[in-house]
N, C-alpha and C. Protein backbone atom coordinates (compact mmCIF):
# COMPACT_ATOMS: atom_id res chain seq x y z
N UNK A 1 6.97 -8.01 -5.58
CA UNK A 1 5.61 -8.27 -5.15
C UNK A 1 4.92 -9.08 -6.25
N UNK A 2 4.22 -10.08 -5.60
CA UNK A 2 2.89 -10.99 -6.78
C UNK A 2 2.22 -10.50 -6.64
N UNK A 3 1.25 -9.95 -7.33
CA UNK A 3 0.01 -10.22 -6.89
C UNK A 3 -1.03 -10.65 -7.87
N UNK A 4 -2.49 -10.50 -7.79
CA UNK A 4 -3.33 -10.74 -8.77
C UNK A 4 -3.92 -9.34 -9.72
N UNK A 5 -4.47 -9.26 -10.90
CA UNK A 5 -4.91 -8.25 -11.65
C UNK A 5 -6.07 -7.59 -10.42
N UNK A 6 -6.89 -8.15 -10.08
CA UNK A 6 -7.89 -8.28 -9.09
C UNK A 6 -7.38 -6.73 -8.28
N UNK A 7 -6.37 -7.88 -7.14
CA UNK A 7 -5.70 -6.84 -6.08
C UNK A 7 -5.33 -5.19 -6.99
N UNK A 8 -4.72 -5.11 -8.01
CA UNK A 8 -4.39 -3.89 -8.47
C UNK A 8 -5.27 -3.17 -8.41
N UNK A 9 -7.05 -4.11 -9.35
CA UNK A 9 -8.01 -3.15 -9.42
C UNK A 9 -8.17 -2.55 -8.46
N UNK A 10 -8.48 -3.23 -7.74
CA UNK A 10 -9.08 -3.08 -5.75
C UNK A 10 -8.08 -1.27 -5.63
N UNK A 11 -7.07 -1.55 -5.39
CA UNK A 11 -6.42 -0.79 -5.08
C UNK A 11 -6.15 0.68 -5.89
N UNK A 12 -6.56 0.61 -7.34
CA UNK A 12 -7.05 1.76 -7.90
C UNK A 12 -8.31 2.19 -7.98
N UNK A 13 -9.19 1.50 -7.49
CA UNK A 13 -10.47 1.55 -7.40
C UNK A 13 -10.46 2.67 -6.12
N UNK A 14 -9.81 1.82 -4.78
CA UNK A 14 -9.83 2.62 -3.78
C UNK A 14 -8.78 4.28 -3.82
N UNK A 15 -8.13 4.24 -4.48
CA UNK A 15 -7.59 5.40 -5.21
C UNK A 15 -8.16 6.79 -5.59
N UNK A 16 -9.30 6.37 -6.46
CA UNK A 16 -10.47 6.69 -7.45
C UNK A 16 -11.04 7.02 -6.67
N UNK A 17 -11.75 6.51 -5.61
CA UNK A 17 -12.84 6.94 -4.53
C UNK A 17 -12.55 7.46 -3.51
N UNK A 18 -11.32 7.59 -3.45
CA UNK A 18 -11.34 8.47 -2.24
C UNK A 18 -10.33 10.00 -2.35
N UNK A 19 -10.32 10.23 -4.17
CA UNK A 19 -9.85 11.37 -4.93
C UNK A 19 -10.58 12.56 -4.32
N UNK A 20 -9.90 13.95 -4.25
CA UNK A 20 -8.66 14.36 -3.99
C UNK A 20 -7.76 13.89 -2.84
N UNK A 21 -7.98 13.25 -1.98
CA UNK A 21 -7.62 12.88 -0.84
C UNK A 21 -6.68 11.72 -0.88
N UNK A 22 -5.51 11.42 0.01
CA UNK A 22 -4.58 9.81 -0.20
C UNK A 22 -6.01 8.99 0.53
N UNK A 23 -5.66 8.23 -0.14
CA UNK A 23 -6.35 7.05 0.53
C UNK A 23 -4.97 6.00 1.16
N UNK A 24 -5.18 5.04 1.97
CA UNK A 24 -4.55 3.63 2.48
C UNK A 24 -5.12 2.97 2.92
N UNK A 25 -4.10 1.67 2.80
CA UNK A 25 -4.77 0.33 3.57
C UNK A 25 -3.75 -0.33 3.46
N UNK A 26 -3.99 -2.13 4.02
CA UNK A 26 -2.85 -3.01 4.27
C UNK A 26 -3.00 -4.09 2.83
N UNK A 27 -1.81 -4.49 2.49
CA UNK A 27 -1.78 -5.70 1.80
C UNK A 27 -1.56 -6.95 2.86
N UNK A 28 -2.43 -7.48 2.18
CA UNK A 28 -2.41 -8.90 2.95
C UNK A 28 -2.07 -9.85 1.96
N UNK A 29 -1.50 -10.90 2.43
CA UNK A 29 -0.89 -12.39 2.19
C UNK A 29 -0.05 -13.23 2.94
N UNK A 30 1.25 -13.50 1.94
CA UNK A 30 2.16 -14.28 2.58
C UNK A 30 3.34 -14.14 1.79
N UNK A 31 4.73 -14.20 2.57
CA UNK A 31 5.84 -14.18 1.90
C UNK A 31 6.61 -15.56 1.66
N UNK A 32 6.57 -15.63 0.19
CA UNK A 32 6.90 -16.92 -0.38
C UNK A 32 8.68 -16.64 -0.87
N UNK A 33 9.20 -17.54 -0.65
CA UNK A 33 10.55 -17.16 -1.11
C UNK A 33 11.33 -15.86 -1.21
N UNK A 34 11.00 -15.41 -0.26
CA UNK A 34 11.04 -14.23 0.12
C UNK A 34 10.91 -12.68 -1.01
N UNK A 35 9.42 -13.17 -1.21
CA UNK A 35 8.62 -12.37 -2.00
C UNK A 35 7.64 -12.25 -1.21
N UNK A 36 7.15 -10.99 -0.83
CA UNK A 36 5.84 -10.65 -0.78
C UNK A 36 4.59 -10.94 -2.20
N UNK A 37 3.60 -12.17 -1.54
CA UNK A 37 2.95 -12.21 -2.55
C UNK A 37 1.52 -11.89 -2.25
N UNK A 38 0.70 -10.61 -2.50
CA UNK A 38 -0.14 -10.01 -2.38
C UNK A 38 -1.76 -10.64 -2.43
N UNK A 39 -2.46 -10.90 -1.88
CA UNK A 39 -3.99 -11.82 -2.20
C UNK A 39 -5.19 -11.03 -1.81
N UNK A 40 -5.05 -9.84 -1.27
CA UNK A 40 -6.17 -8.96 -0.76
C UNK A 40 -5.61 -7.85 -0.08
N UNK A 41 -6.52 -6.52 -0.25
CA UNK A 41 -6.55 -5.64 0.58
C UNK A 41 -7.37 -5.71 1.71
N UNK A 42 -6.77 -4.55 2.52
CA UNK A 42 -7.43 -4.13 3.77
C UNK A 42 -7.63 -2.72 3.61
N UNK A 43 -8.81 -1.90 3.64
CA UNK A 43 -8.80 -0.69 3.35
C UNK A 43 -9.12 -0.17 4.63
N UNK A 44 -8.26 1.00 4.88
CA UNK A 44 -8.43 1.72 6.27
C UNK A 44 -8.56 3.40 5.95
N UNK A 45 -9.50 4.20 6.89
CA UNK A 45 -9.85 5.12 6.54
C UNK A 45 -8.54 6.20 7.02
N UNK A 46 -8.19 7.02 6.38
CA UNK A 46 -7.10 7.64 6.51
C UNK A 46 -7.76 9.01 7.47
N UNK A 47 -6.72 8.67 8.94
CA UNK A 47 -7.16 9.46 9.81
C UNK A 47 -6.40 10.84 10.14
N UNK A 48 -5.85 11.26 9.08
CA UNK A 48 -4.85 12.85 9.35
C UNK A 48 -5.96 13.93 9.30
N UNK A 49 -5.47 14.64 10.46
CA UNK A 49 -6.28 15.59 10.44
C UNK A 49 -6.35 16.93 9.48
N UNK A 50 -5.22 16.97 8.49
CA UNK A 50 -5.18 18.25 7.83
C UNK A 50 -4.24 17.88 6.36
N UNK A 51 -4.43 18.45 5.88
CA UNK A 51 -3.84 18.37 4.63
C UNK A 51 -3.74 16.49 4.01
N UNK A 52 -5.11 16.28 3.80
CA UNK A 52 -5.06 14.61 3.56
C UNK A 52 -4.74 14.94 1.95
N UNK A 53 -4.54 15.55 1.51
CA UNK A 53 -4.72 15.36 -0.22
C UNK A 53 -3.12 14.86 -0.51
N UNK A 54 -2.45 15.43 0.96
CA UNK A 54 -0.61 15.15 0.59
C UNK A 54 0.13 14.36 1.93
N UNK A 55 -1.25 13.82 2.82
CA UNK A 55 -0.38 12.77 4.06
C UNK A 55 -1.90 12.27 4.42
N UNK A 56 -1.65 10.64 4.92
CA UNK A 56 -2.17 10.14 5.35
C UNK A 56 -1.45 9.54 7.17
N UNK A 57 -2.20 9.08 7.52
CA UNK A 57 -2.37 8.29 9.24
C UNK A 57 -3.05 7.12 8.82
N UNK A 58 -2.49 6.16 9.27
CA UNK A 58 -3.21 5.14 9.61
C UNK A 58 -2.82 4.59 11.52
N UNK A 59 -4.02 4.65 12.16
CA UNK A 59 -3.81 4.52 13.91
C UNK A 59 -3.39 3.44 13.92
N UNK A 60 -2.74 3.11 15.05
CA UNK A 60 -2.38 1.62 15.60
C UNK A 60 -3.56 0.52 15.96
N UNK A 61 -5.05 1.51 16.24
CA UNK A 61 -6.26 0.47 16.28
C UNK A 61 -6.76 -0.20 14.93
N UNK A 62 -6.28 0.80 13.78
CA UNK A 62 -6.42 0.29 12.51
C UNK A 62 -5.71 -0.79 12.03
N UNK A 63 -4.43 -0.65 12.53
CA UNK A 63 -3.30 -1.74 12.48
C UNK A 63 -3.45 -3.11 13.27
N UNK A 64 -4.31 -3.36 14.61
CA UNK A 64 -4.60 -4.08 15.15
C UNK A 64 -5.59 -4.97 14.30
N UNK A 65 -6.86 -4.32 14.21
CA UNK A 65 -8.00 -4.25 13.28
C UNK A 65 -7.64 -5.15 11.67
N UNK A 66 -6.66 -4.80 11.21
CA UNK A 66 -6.27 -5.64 10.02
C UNK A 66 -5.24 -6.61 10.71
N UNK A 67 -4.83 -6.76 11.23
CA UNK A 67 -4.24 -8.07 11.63
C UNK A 67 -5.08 -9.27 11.73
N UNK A 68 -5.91 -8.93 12.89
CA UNK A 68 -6.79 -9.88 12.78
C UNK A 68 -7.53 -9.76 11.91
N UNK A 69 -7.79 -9.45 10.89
CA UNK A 69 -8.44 -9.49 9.80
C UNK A 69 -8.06 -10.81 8.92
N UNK A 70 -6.34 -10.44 8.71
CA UNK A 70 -5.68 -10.92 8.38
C UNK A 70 -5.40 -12.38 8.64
N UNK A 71 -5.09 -12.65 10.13
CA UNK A 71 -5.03 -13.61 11.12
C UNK A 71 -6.31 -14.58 10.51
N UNK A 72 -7.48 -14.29 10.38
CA UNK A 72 -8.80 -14.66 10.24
C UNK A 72 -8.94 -15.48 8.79
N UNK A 73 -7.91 -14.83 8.01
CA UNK A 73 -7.94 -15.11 6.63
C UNK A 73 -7.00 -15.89 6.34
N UNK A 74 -6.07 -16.37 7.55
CA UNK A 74 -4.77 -17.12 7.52
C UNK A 74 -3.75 -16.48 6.86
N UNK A 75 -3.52 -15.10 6.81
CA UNK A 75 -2.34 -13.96 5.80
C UNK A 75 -1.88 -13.93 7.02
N UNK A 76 -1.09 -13.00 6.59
CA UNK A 76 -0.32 -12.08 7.23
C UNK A 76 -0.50 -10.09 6.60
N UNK A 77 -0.32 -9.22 7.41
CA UNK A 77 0.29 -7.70 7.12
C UNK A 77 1.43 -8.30 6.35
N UNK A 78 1.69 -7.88 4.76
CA UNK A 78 3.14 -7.97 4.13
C UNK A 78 3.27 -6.69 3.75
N UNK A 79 2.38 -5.47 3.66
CA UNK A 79 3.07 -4.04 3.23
C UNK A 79 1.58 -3.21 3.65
N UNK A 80 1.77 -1.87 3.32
CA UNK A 80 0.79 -0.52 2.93
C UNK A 80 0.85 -0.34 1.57
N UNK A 81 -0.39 0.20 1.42
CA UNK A 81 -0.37 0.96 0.09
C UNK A 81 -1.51 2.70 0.56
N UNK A 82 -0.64 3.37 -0.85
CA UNK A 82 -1.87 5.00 -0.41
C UNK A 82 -1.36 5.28 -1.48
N UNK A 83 -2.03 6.51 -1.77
CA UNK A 83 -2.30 7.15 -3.39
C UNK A 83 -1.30 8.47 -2.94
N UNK A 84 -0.99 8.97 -4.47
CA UNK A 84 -0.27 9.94 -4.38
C UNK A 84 -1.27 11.00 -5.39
N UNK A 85 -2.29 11.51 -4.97
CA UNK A 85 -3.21 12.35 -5.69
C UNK A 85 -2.55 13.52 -6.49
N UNK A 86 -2.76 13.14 -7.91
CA UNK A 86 -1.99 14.50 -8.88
C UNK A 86 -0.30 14.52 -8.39
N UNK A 87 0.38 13.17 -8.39
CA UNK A 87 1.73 12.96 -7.92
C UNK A 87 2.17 11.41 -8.96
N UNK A 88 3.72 11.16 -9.32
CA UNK A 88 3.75 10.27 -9.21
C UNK A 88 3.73 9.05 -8.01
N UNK A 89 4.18 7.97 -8.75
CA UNK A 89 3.79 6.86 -7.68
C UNK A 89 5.13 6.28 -7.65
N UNK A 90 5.80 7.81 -6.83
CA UNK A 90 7.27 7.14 -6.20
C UNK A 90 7.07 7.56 -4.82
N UNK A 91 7.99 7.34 -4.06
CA UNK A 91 7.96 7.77 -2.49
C UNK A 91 8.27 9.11 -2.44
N UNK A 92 7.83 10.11 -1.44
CA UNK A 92 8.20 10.93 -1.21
C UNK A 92 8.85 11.08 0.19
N UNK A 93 9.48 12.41 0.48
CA UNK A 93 10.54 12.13 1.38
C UNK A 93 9.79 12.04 2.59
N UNK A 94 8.39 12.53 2.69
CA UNK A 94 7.44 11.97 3.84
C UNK A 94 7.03 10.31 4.33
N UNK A 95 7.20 9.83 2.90
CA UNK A 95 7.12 8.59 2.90
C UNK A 95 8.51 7.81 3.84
N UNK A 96 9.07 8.03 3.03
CA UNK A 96 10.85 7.28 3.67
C UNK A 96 10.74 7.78 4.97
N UNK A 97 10.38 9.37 5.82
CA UNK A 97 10.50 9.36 7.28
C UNK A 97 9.75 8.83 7.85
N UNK A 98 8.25 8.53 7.09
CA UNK A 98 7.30 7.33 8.58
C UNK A 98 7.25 6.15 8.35
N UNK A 99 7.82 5.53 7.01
CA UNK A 99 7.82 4.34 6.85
C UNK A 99 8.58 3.16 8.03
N UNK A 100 8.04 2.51 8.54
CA UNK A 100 8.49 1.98 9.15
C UNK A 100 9.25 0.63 9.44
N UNK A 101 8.90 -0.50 8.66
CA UNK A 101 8.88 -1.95 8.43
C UNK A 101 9.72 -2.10 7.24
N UNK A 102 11.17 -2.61 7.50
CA UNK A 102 11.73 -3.67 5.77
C UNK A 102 11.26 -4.75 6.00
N UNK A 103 11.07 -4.75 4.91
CA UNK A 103 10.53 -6.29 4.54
C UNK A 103 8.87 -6.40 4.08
N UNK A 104 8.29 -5.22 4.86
CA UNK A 104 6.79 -4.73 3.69
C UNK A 104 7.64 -4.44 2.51
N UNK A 105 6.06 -4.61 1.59
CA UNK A 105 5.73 -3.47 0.66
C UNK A 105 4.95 -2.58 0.45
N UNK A 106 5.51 -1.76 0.21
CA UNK A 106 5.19 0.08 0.18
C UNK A 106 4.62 0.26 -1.23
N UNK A 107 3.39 0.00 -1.51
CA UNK A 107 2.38 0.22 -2.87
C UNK A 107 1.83 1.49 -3.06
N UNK A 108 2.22 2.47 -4.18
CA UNK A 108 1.70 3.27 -4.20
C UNK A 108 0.71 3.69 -5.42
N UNK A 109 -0.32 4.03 -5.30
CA UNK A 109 -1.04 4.52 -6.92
C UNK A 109 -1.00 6.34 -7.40
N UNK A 110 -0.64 6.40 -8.20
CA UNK A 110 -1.00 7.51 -8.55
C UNK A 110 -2.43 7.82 -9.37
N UNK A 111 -3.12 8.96 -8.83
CA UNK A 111 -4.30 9.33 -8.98
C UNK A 111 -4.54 10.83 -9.97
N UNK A 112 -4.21 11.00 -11.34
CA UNK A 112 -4.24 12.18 -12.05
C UNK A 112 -5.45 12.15 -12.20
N UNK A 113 -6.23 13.42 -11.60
CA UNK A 113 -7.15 14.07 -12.10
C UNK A 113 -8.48 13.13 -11.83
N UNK A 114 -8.42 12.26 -10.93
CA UNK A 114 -9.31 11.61 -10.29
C UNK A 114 -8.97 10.14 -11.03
N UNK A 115 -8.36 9.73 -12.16
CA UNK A 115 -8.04 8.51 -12.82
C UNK A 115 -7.28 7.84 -12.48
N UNK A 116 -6.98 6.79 -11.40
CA UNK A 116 -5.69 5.85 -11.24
C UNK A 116 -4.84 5.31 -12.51
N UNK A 117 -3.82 5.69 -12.49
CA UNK A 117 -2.54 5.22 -13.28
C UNK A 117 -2.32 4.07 -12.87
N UNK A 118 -0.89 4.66 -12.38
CA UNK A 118 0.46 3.75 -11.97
C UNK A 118 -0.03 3.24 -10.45
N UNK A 119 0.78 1.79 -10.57
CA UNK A 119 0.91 1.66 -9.37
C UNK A 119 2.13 0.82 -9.44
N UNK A 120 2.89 1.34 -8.48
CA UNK A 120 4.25 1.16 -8.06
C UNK A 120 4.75 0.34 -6.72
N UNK A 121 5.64 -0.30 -6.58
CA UNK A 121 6.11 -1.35 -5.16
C UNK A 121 7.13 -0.80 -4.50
N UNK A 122 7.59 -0.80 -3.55
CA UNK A 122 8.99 -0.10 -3.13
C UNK A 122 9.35 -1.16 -1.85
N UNK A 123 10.53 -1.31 -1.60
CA UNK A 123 10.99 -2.05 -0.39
C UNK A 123 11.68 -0.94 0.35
N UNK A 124 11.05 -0.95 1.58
CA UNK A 124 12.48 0.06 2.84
C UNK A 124 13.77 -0.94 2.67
N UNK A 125 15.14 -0.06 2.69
CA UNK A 125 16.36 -0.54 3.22
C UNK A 125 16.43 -1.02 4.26
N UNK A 126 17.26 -1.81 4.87
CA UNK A 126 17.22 -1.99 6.00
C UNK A 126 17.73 -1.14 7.04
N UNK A 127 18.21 -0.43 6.53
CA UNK A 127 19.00 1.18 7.41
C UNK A 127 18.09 1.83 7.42
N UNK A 128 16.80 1.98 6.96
CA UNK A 128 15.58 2.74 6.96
C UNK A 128 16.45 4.27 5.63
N UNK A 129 16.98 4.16 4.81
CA UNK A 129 17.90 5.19 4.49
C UNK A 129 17.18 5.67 3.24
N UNK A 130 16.31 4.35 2.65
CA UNK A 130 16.07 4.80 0.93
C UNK A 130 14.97 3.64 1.13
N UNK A 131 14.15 3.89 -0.32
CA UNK A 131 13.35 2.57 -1.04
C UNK A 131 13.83 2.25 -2.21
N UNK A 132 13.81 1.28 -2.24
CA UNK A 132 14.40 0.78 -3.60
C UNK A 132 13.01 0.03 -4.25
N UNK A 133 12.64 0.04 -5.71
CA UNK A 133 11.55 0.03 -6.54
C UNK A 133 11.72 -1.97 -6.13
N UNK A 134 10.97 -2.34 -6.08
CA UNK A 134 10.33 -3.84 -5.87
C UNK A 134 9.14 -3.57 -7.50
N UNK A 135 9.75 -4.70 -8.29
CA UNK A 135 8.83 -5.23 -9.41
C UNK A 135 7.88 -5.95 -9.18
N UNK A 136 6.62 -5.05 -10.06
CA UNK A 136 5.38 -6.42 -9.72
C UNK A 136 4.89 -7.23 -10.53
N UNK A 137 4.51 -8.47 -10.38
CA UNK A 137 4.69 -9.58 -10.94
C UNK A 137 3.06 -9.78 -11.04
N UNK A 138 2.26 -10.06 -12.23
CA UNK A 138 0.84 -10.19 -11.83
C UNK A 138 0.52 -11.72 -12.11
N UNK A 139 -0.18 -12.47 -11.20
CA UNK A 139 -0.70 -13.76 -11.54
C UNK A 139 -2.19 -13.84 -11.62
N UNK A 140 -2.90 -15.25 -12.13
CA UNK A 140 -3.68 -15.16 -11.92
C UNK A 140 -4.57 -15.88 -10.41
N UNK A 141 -5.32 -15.89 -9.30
CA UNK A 141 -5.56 -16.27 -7.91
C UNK A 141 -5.28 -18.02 -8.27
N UNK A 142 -4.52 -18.55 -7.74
CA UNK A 142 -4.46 -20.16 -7.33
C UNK A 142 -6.00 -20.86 -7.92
């Protein structure tokens, strides 16, 4: 994954604010040489009904909703990102069963004690079987 210092903040920012709870949303851009290269979030309100501090939902109207967002901005959907509150920022095995899409990236932040850390990239297999860690690359915006 590219992205900008910017996008990281964004994304620990939204981390931070929506502590104890996961937060998510979409990365938007475009895939360049077959890199996902990151230029903005999409923040979507995480709709699980119970235990949000350790699973999030994001609906399919939400998913519509950032497309054209997206569409609008000339990107594309290239991954998700959500916080792993008082967790690291690897996948968990909840993650790997709803993940859905190879070829996103799967961004995660970890949130200790209300402070964003880490934030981490992961690619699905194409067998849907594992994630394998995707390095992130920071630039500065064009």
């Amino acid at each position: 994954m590219i992205t900008s210092p910017d996008v990281l903040h964004a994304i620990r920012t939204h981390g931070e604010a929506g502590y104890p709870e996961e937060i998510c949303g979409f990365l938007l851009g475009r895939i360049q040489d077959g890199t996902n290269v990151v230029t903005a979030i999409e923040r979507v309100d995480n709709e699980q009904d119970a235990n949000r501090e350790r699973r999030y939902l994001i609906p399919p109207d939400a998913f519509r909703a950032a497309q054209r967002t997206a569409t609008e901005q000339g990107l594309d959907i290239v991954g998700i990102y959500h916080s792993h509150p008082d967790h690291p920022a690897q996948p968990s095995a909840t993650d790997l069963e709803q993940a859905t899409f190879s070829g996103y990236t799967y961004a995660i932040v970890s949130v200790d004690d209300g402070t964003a850390r880490n934030v981490t990239a992961w690619q699905l297999a194409p067998d849907r079987s594992r994630f394998t860690e995707e390095p992130i690359r920071t630039e500065a915006p064009a």
